[in-house]
Protein backbone atom coordinates (compact mmCIF):
# COMPACT_ATOMS: atom_id res chain seq x y z
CA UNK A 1 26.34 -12.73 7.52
CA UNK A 2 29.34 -11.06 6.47
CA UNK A 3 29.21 -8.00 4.35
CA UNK A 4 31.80 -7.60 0.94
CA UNK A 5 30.95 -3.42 0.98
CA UNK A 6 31.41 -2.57 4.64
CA UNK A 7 29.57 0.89 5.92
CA UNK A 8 27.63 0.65 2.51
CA UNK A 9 23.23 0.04 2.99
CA UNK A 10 22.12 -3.47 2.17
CA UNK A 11 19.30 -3.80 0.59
CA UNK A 12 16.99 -7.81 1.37
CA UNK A 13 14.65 -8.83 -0.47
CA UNK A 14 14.01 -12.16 0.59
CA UNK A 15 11.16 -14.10 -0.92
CA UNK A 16 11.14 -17.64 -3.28
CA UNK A 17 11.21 -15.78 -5.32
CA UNK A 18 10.60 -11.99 -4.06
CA UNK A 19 7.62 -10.17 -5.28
CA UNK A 20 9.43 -8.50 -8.52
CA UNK A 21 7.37 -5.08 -7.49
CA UNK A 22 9.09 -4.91 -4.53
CA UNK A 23 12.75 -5.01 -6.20
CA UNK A 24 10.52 -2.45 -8.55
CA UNK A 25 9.47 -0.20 -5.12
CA UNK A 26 13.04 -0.25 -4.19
CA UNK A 27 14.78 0.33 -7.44
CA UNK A 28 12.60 3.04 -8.52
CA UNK A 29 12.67 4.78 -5.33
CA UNK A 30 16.56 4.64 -5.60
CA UNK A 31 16.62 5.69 -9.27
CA UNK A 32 14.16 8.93 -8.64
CA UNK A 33 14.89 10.24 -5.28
CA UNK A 34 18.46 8.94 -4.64
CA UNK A 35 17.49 7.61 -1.27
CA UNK A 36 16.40 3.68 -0.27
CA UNK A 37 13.20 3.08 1.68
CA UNK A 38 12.98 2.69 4.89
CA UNK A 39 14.81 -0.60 5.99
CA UNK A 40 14.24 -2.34 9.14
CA UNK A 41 16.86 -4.14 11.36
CA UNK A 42 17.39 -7.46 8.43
CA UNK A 43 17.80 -4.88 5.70
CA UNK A 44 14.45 -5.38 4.28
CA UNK A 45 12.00 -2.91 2.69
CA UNK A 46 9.01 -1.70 5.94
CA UNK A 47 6.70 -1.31 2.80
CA UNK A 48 7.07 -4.78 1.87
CA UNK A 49 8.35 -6.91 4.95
CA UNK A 50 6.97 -4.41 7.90
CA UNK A 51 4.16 -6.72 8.84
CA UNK A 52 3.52 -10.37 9.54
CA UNK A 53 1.62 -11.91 6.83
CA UNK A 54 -1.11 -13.34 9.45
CA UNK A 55 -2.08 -9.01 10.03
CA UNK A 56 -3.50 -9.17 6.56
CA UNK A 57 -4.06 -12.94 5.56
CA UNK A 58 -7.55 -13.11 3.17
CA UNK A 59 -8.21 -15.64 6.25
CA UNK A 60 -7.43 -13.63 9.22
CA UNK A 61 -11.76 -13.53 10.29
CA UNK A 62 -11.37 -17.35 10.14
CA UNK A 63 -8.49 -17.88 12.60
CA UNK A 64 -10.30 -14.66 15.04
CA UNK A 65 -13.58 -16.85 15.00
CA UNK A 66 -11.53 -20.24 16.04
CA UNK A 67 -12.35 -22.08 11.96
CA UNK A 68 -9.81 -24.04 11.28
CA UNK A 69 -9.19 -26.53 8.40
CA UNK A 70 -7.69 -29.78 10.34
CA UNK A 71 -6.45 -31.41 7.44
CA UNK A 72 -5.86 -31.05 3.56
CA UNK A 73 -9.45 -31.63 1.76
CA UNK A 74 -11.57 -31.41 4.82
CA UNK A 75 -14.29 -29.37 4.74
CA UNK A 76 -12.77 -26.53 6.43
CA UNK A 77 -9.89 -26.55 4.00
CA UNK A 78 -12.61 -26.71 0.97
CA UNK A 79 -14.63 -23.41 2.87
CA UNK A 80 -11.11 -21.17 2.85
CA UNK A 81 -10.71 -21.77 6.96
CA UNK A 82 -7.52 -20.68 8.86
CA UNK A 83 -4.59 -22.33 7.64
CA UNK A 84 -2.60 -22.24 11.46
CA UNK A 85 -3.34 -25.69 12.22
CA UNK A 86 -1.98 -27.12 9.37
CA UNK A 87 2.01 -25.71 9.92
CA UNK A 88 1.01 -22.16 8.79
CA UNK A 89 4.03 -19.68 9.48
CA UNK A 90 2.27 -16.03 8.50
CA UNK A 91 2.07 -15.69 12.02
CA UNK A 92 6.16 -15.34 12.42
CA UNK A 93 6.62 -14.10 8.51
CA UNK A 94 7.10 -10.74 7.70
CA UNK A 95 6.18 -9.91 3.96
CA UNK A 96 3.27 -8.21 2.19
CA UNK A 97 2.37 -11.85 0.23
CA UNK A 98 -1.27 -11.46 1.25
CA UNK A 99 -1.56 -7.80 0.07
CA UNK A 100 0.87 -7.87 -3.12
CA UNK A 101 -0.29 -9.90 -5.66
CA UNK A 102 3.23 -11.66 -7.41
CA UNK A 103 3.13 -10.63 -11.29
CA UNK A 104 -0.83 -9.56 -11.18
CA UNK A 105 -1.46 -13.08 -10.60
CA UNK A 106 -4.51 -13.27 -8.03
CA UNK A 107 -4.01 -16.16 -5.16
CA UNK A 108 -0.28 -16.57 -6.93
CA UNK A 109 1.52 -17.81 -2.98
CA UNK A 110 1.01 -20.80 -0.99
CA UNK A 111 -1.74 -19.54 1.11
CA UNK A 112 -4.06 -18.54 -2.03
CA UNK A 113 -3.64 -21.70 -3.20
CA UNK A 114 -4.89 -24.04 -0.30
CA UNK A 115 -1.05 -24.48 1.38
CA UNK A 116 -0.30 -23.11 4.51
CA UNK A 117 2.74 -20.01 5.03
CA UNK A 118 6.23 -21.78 4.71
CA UNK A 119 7.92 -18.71 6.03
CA UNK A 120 10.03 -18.65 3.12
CA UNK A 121 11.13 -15.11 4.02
CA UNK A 122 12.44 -14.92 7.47
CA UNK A 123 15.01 -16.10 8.31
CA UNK A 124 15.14 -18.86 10.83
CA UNK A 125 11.79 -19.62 9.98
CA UNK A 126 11.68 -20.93 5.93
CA UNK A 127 13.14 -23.89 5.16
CA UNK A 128 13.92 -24.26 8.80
CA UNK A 129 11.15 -24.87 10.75
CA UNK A 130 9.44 -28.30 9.92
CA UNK A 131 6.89 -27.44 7.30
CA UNK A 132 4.12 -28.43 9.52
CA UNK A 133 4.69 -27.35 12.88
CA UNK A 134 2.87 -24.40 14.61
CA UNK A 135 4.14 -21.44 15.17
CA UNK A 136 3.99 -18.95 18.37
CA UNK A 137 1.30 -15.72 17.28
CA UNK A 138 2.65 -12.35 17.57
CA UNK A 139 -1.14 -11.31 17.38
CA UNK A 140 -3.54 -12.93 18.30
CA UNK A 141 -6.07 -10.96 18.50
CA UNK A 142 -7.48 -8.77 16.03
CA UNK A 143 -8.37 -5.30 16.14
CA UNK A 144 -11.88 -4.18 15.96
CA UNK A 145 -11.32 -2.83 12.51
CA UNK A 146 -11.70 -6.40 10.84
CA UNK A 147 -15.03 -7.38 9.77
CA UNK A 148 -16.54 -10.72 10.48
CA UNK A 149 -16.66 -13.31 8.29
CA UNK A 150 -20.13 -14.20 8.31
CA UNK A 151 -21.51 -10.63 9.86
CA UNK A 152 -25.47 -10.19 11.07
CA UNK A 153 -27.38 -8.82 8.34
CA UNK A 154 -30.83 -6.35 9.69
CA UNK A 155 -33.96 -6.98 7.70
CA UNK A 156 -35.43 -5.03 4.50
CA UNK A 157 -36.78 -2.05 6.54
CA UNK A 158 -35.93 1.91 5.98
CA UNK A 159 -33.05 1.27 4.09
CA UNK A 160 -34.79 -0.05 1.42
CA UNK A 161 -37.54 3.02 1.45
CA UNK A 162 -34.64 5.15 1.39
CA UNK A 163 -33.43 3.42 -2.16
CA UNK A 164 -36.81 3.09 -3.61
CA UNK A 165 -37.47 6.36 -2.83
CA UNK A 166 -33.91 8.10 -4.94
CA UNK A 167 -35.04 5.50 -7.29
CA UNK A 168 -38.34 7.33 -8.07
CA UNK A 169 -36.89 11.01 -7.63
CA UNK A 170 -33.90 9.87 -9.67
CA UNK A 171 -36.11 8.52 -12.74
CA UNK A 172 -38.48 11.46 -12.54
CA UNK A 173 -35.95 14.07 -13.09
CA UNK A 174 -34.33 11.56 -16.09
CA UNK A 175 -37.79 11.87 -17.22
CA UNK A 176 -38.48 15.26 -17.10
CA UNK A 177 -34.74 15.75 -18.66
CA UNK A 178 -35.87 13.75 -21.65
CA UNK A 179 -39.27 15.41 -21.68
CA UNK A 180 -37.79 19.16 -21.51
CA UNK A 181 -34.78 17.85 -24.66
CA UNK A 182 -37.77 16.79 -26.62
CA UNK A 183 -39.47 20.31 -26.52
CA UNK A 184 -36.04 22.55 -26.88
CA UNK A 185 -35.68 20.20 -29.95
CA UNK A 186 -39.34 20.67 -31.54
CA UNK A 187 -39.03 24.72 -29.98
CA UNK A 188 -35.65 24.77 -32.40
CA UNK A 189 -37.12 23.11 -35.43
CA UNK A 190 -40.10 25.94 -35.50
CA UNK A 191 -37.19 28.61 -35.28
CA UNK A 192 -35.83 27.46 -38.39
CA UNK A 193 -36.00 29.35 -41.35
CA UNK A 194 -38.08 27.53 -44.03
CA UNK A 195 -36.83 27.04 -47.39
């Protein structure tokens, strides 16, 4: 792409549209320090475009435990299963969608609403790649950090004798609190001169 201001920083911020706090991150970072984020290789912002969208999808556990909706309305689709079957691009689309909410709206981009990625900010990728072909995972795997989707849950055991017990010392010391501001009251009303 040919630039107008050669030797000048060019700042991307692709998106349809782009997350409005991410012109915000960049503006404001501009317009108090004098310097521009950190940009990677395509201009962009690292803080909003530095990782694939399939890192941090809401349905990530899904796609690591091999759910996957086949088709629109099935009943993996209806449960919130991986999207990747379906044409999703998150795994080749770098932006913080998942993680940024656009205008405070929850579930506001196509995966929180049931579609899968369309890539529409990298290039090549948006409005490029047929809408429902696969495409090749960066990452397949995930780390050990994630947590499961449906994790194994112990029985009631000491846990629960743990809480019961703060429960009782908690509520005896609010009691004895309440019993001890009940006598410095009635201890202050005897000091009282009477009239």
């Amino acid at each position: 792409m040919p630039q107008i201001l050669k030797g000048k920083p060019v700042v991307t911020l692709p998106g349809c549209p782009a997350n409005p706090y991410n012109l915000l991150g960049t503006v404001l970072q501009f317009a108090t320090f004098g310097t521009l984020p950190k940009l990677d290789e395509k201009g962009r912002p690292t803080f909003a475009y530095g990782r694939v969208i399939h890192e941090d999808c809401p349905r990530r556990p899904h796609f690591d435990a091999g759910r996957f909706a086949q088709a629109y309305g099935d009943a993996g689709h209806r449960d919130g299963q991986c999207l990747y079957k379906l044409g999703c691009k998150g795994p080749q689309t770098h932006a913080n969608c998942s993680l940024l909410s656009f205008c405070e709206v929850p579930g506001a981009w196509p995966v929180g609403i049931g579609h899968p990625c369309v890539g529409c900010t990298e290039q090549g990728v948006g409005f490029n790649v047929p809408i429902y072909e696969n495409m090749p995972i960066a990452t397949p795997t995930a780390p050990m950090a994630y947590p499961a989707v449906n994790p194994e849950h112990g029985v009631v055991g000491k846990s629960a004798v743990a809480v019961g017990v703060g429960g009782a010392v908690i509520g005896a010391l609010a009691g004895a609190g309440y019993v001890a501001s009940k006598k410095m009251a009635a201890d202050s009303e005897k000091d009282q001169p009477k009239e």
